[in-house]
C-alpha atoms as a PDB file:
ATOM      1  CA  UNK A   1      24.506 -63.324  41.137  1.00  0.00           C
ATOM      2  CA  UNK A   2      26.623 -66.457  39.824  1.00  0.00           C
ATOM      3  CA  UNK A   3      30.286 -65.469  38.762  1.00  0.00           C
ATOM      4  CA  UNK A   4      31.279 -66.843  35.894  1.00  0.00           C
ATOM      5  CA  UNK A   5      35.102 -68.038  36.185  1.00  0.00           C
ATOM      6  CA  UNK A   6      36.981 -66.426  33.707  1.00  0.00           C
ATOM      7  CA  UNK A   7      39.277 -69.009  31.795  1.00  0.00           C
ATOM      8  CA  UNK A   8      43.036 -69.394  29.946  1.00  0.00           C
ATOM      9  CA  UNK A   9      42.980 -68.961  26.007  1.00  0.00           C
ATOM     10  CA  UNK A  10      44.810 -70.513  23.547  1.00  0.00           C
ATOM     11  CA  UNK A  11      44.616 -68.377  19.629  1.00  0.00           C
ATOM     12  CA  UNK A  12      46.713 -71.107  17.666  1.00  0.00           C
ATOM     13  CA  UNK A  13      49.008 -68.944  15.029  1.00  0.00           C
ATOM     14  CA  UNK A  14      52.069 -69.421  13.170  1.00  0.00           C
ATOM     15  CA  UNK A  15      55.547 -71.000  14.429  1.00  0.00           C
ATOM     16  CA  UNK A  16      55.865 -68.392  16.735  1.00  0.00           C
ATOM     17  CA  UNK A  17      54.320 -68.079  20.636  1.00  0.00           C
ATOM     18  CA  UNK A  18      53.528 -65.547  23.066  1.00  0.00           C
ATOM     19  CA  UNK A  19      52.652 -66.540  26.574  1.00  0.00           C
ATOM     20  CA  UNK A  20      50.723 -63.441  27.941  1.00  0.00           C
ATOM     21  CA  UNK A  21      50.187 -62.946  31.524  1.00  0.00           C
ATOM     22  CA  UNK A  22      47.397 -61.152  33.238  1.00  0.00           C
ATOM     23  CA  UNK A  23      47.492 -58.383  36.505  1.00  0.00           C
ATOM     24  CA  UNK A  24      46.709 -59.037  40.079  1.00  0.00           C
ATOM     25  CA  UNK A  25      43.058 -59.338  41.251  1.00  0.00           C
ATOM     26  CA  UNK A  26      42.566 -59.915  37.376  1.00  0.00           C
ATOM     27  CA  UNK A  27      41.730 -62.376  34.936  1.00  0.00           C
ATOM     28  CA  UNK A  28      42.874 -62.928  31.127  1.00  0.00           C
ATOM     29  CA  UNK A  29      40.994 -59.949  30.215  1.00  0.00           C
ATOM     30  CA  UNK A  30      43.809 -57.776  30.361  1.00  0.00           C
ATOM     31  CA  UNK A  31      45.732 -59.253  27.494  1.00  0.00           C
ATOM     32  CA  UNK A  32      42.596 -60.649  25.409  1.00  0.00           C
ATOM     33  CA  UNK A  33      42.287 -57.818  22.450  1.00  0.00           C
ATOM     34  CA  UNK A  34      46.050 -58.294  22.689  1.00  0.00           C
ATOM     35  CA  UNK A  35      46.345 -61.889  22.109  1.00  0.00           C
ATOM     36  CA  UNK A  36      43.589 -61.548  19.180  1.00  0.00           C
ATOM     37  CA  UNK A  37      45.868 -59.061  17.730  1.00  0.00           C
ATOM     38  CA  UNK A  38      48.572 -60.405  17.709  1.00  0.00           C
ATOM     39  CA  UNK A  39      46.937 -63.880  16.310  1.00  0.00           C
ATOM     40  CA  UNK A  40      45.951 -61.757  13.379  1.00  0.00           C
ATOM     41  CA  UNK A  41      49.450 -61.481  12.493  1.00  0.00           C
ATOM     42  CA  UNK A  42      49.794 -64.875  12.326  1.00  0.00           C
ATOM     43  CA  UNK A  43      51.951 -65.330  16.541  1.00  0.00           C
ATOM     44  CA  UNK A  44      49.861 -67.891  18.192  1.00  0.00           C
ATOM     45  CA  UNK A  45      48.842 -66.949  22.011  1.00  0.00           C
ATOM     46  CA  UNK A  46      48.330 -68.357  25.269  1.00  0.00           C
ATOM     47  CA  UNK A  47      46.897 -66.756  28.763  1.00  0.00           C
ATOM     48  CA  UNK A  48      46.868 -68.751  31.106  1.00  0.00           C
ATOM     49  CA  UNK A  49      44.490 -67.602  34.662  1.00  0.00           C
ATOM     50  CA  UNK A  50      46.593 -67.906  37.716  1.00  0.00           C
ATOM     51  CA  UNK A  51      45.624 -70.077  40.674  1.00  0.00           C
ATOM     52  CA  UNK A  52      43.118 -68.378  42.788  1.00  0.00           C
ATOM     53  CA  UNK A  53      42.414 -65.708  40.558  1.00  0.00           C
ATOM     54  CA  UNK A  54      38.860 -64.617  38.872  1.00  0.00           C
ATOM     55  CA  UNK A  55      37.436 -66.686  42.061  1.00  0.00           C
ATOM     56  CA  UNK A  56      36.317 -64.902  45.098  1.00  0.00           C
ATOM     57  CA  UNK A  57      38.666 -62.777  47.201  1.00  0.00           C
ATOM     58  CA  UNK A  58      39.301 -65.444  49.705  1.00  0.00           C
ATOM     59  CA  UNK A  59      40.288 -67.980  47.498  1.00  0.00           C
ATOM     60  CA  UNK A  60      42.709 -65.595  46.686  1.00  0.00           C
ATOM     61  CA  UNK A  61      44.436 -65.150  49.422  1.00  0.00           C
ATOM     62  CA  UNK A  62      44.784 -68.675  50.080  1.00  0.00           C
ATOM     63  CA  UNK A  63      46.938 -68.990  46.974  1.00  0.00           C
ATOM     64  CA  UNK A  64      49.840 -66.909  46.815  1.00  0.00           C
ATOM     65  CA  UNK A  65      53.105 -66.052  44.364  1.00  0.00           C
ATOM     66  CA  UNK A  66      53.919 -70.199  44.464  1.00  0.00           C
ATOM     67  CA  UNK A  67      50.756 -71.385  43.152  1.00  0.00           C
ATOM     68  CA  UNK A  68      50.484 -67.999  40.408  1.00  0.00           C
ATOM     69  CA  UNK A  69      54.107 -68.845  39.559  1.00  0.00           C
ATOM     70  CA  UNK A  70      53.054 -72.188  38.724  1.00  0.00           C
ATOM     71  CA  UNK A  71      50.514 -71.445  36.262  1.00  0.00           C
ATOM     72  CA  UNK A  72      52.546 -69.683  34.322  1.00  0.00           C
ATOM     73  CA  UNK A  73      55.180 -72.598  34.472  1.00  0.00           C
ATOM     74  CA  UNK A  74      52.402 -74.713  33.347  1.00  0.00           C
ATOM     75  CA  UNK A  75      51.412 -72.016  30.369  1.00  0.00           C
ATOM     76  CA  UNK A  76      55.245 -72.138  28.990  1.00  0.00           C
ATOM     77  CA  UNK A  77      55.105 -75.938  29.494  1.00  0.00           C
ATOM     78  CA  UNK A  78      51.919 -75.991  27.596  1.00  0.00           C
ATOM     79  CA  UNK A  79      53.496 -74.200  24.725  1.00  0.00           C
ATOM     80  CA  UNK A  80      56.190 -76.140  24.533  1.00  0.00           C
ATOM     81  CA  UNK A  81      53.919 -79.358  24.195  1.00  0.00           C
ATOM     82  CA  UNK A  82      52.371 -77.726  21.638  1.00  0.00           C
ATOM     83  CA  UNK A  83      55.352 -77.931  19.733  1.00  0.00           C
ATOM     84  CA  UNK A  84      56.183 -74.508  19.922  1.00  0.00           C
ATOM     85  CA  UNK A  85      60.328 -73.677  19.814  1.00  0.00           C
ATOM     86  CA  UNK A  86      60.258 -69.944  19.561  1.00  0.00           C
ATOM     87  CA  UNK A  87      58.496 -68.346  22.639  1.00  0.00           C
ATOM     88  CA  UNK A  88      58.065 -64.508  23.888  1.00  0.00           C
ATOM     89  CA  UNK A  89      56.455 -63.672  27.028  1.00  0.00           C
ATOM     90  CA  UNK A  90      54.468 -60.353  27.629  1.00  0.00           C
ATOM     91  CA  UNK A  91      52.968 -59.233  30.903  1.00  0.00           C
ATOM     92  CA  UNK A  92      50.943 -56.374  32.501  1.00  0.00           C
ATOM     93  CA  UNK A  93      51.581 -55.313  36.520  1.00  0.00           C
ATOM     94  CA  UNK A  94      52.051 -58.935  38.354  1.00  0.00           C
ATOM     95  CA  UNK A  95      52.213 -60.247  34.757  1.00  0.00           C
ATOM     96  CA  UNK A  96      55.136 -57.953  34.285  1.00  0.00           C
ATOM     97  CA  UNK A  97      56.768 -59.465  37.510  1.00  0.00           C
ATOM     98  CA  UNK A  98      55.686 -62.878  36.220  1.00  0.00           C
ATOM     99  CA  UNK A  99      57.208 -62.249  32.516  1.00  0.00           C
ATOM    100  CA  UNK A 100      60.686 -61.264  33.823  1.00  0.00           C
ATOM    101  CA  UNK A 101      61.100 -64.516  36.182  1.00  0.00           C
ATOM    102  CA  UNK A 102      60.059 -66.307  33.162  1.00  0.00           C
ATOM    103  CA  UNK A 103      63.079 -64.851  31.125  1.00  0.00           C
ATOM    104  CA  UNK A 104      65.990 -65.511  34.064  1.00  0.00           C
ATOM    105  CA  UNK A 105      64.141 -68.769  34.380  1.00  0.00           C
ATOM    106  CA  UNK A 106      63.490 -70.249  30.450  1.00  0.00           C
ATOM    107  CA  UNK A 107      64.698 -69.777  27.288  1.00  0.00           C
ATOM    108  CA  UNK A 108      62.328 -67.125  25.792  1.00  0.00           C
ATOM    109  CA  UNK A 109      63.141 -65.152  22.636  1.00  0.00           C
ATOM    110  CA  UNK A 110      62.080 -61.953  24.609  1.00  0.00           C
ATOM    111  CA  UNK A 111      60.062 -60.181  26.891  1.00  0.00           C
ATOM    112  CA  UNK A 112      57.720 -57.166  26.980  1.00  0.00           C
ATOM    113  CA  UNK A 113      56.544 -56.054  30.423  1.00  0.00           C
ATOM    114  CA  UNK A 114      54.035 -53.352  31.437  1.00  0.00           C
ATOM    115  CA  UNK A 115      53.157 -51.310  34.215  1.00  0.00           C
ATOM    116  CA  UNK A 116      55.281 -53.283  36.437  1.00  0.00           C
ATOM    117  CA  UNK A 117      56.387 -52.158  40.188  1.00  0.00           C
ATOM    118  CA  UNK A 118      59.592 -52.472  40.897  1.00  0.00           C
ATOM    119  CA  UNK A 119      58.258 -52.360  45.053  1.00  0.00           C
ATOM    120  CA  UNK A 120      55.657 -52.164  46.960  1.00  0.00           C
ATOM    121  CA  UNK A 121      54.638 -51.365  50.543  1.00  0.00           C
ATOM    122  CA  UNK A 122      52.137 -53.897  52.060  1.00  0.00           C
ATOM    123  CA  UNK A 123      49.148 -51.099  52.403  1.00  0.00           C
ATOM    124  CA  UNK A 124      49.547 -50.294  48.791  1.00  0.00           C
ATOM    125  CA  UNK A 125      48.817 -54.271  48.222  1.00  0.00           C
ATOM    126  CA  UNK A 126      46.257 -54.558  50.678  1.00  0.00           C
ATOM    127  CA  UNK A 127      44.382 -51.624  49.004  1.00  0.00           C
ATOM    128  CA  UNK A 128      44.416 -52.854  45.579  1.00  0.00           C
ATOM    129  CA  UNK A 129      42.841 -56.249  47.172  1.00  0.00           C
ATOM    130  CA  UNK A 130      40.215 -54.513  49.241  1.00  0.00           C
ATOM    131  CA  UNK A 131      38.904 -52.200  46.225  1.00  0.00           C
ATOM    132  CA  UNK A 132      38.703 -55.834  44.165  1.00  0.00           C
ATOM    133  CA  UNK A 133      36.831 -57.616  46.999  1.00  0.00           C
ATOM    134  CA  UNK A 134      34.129 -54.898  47.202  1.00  0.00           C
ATOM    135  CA  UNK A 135      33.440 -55.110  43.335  1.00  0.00           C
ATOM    136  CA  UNK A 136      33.182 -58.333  43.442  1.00  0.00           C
ATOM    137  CA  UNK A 137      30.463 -58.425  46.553  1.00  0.00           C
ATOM    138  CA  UNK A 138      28.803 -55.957  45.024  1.00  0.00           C
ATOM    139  CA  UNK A 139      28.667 -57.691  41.598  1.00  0.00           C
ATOM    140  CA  UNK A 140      27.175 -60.860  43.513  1.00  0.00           C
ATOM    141  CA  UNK A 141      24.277 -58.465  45.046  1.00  0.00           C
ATOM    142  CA  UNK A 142      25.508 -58.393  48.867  1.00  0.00           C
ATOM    143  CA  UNK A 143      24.290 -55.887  50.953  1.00  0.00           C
ATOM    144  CA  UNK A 144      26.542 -53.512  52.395  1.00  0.00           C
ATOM    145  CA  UNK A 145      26.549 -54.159  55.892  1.00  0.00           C
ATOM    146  CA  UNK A 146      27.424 -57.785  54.499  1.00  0.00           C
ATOM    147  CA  UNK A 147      30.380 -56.470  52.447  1.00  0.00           C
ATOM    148  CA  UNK A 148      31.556 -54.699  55.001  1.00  0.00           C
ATOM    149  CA  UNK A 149      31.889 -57.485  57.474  1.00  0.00           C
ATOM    150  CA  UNK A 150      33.310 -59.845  55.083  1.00  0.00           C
ATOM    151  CA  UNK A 151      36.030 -57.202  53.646  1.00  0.00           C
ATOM    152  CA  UNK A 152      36.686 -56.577  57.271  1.00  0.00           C
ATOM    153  CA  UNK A 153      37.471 -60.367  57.832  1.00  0.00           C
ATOM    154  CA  UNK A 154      38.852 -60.853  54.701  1.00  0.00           C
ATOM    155  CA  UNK A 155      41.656 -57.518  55.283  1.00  0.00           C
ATOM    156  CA  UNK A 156      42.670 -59.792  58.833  1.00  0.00           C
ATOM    157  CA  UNK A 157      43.604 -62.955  56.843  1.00  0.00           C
ATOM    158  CA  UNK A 158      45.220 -61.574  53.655  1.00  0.00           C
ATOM    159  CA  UNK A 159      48.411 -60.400  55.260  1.00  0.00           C
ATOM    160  CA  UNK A 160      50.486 -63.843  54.719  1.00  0.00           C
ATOM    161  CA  UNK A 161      49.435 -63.750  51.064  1.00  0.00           C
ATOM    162  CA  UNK A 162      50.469 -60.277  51.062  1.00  0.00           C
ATOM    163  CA  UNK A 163      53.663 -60.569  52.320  1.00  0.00           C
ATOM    164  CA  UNK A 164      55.003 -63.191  50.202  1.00  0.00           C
ATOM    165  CA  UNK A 165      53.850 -61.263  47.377  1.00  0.00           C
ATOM    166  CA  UNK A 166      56.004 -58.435  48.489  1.00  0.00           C
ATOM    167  CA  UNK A 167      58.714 -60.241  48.859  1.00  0.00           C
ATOM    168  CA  UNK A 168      58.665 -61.861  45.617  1.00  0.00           C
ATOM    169  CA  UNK A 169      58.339 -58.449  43.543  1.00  0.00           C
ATOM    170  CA  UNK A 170      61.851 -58.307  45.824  1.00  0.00           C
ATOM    171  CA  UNK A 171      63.290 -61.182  45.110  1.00  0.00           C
ATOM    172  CA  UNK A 172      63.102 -61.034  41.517  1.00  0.00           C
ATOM    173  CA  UNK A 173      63.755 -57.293  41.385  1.00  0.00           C
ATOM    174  CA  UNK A 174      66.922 -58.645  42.993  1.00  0.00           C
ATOM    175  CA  UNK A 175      67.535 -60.708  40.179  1.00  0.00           C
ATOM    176  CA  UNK A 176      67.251 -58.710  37.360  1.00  0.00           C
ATOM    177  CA  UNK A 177      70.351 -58.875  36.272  1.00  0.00           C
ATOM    178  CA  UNK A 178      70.129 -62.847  35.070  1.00  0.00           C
ATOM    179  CA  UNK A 179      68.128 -61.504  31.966  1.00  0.00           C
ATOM    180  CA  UNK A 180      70.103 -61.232  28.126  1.00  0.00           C
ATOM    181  CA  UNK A 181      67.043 -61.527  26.375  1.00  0.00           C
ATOM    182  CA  UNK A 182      65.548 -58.840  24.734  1.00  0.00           C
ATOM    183  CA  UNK A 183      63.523 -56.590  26.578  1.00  0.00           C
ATOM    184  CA  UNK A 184      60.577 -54.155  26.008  1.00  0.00           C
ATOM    185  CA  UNK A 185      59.461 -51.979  28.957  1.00  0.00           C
ATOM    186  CA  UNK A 186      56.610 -50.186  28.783  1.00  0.00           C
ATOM    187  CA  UNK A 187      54.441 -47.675  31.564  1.00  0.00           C
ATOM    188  CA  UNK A 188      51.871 -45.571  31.222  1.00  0.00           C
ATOM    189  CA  UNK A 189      52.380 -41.761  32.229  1.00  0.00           C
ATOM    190  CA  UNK A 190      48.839 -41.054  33.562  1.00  0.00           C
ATOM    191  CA  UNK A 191      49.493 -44.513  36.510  1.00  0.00           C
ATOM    192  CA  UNK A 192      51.224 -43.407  39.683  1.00  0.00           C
ATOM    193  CA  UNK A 193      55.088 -42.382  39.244  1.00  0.00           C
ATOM    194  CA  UNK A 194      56.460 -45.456  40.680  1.00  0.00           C
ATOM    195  CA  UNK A 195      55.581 -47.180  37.499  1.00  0.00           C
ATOM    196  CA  UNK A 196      57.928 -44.892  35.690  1.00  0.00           C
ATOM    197  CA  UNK A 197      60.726 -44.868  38.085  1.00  0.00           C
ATOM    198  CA  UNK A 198      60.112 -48.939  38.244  1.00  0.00           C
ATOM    199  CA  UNK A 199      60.990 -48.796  34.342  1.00  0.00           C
ATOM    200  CA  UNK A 200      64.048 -47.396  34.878  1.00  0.00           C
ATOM    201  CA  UNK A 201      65.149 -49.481  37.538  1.00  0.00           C
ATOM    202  CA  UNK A 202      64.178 -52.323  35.563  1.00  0.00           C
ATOM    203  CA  UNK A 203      65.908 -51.128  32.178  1.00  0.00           C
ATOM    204  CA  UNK A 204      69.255 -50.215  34.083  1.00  0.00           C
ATOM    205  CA  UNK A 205      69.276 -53.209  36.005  1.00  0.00           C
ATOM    206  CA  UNK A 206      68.900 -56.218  33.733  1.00  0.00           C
ATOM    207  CA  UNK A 207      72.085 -57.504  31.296  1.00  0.00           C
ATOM    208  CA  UNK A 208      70.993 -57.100  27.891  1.00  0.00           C
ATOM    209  CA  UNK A 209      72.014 -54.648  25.290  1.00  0.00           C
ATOM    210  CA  UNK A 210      68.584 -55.154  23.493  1.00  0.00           C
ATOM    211  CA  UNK A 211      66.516 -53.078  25.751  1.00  0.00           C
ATOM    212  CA  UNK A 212      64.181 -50.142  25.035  1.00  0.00           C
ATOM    213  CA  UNK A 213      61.690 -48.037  26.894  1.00  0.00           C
ATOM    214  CA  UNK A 214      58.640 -46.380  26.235  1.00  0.00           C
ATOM    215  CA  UNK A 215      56.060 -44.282  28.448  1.00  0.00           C
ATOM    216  CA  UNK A 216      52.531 -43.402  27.149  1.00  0.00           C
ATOM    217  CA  UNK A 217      50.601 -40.309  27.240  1.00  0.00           C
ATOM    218  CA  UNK A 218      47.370 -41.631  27.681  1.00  0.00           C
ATOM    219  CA  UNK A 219      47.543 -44.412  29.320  1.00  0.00           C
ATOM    220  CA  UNK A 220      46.968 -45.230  33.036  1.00  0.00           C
ATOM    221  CA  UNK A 221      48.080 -48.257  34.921  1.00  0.00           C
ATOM    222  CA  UNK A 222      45.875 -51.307  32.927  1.00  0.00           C
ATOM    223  CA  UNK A 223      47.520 -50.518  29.491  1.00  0.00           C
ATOM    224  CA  UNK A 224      46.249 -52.944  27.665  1.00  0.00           C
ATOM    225  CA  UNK A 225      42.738 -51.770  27.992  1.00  0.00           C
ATOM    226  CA  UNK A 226      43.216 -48.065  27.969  1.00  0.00           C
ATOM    227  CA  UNK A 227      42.880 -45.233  25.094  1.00  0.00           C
ATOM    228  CA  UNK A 228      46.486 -45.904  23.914  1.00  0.00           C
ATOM    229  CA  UNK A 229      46.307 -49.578  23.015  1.00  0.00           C
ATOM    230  CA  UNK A 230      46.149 -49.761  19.411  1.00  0.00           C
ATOM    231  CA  UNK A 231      49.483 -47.816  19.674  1.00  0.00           C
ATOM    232  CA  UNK A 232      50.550 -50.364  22.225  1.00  0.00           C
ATOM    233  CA  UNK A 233      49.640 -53.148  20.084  1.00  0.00           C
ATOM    234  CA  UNK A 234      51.352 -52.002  16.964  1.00  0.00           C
ATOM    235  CA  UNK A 235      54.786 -51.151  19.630  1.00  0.00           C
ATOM    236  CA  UNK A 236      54.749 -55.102  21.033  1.00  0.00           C
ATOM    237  CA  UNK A 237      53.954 -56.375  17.437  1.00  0.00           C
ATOM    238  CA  UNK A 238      57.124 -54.504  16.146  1.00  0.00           C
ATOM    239  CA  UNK A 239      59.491 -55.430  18.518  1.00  0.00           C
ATOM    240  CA  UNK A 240      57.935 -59.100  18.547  1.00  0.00           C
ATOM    241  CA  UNK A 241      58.962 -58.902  14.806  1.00  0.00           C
ATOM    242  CA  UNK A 242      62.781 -57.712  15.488  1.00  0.00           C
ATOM    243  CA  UNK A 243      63.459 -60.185  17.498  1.00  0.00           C
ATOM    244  CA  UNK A 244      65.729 -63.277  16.576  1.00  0.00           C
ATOM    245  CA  UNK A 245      63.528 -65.901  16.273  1.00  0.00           C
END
């Protein structure tokens, strides 16, 4: 079966931007009904897809942190050709990671980040990318023994892309402290514990005064897709609305 390659999304708003930022393994999906929600209240939205992702598992793991870092550079740089002053970023698991080097990098208004590891150990990674290369095989109608060989192949050659991804969740864990913007952190209580203790770290650790944290009952690690996310939407719209634009 043909896979269709998922693509960025512009919703053009008001005055005010929100560059939203997708998970690992994923595709602008994840922040979709948020971006069209947020549009209806007049913020305009961009989501960019990082390099190598919503393509097959091998082309992921040729890209790595560099390249995805990149096209979020390019979806704040797009913004700001747009004509767009006032900018917030928002991001879900890598997007998370991705939001927060945003905000010690630019000059965002603030920052809302979601299910977002504050570490992670290299067989945790390599998991996550194993469970996303069998979907996809299956989706395009291989047989097992064929899925098998290739995820075998594939879980030999995805260590380099693996360990630069670990170390940049390190590196800019490291650097929390270079963000004073305003800062929403968000996890879900039903995802593994980490995510909870990694919005703690993250809350104690960066500079700013304007921070806040929330955990939700019903939600697991993709937030933005789960049971809870009208009451997510309505939580980013208000503090996207107290901020100083």
């Amino acid at each position: 079966m043909k896979i269709v390659q998922p693509k960025s999304f512009f919703l053009r708003g008001g005055d005010q931007a929100v560059l939203l930022l997708h998970s690992f393994t994923s595709n602008t999906r994840d922040v979709k009904e948020l971006g069209k929600f947020l549009n209806l209240h007049d913020f305009s939205c961009y989501a960019p897809v990082y390099e190598g992702h919503g393509l097959t598992p091998e082309e992921l793991i040729s890209t790595s942190p560099t390249e995805w870092w990149g096209s979020v550079e390019k979806g704040y740089h797009f913004l700001i050709k747009e004509g767009y002053a006032q900018i917030a970023v928002i991001g879900i698991s890598l997007g998370g990671i991705l939001a927060l080097d945003v905000g010690k990098t630019f000059n965002v208004n603030g920052i809302v980040t979601m299910s977002v590891p504050y570490k992670k150990e290299m067989s945790s990674l390599k998991d996550r990318l194993i469970k996303y290369a069998r979907a996809f095989k299956q989706f395009e109608g291989k047989d097992e023994k064929e899925i098998s060989r290739e995820v075998d192949e594939l879980e030999k050659s995805s260590t380099p892309c693996l360990i630069h991804f670990k170390r940049y969740i390190d590196k800019t864990m490291k650097e929390l402290d270079r963000i004073n913007q305003p800062i929403r952190i968000l996890y879900g209580e039903l995802d593994e514990s980490l995510y909870k203790e990694s919005a703690h770290y993250i809350y104690n650790s960066v500079s700013t005064n304007n921070k806040s944290i929330h955990g939700y009952s019903n939600s697991e690690h993709l937030m933005t897709l789960g049971s809870d996310q009208k009451l997510i939407h309505e939580d980013i719209l208000s503090f996207l609305k107290q901020l100083n634009w």
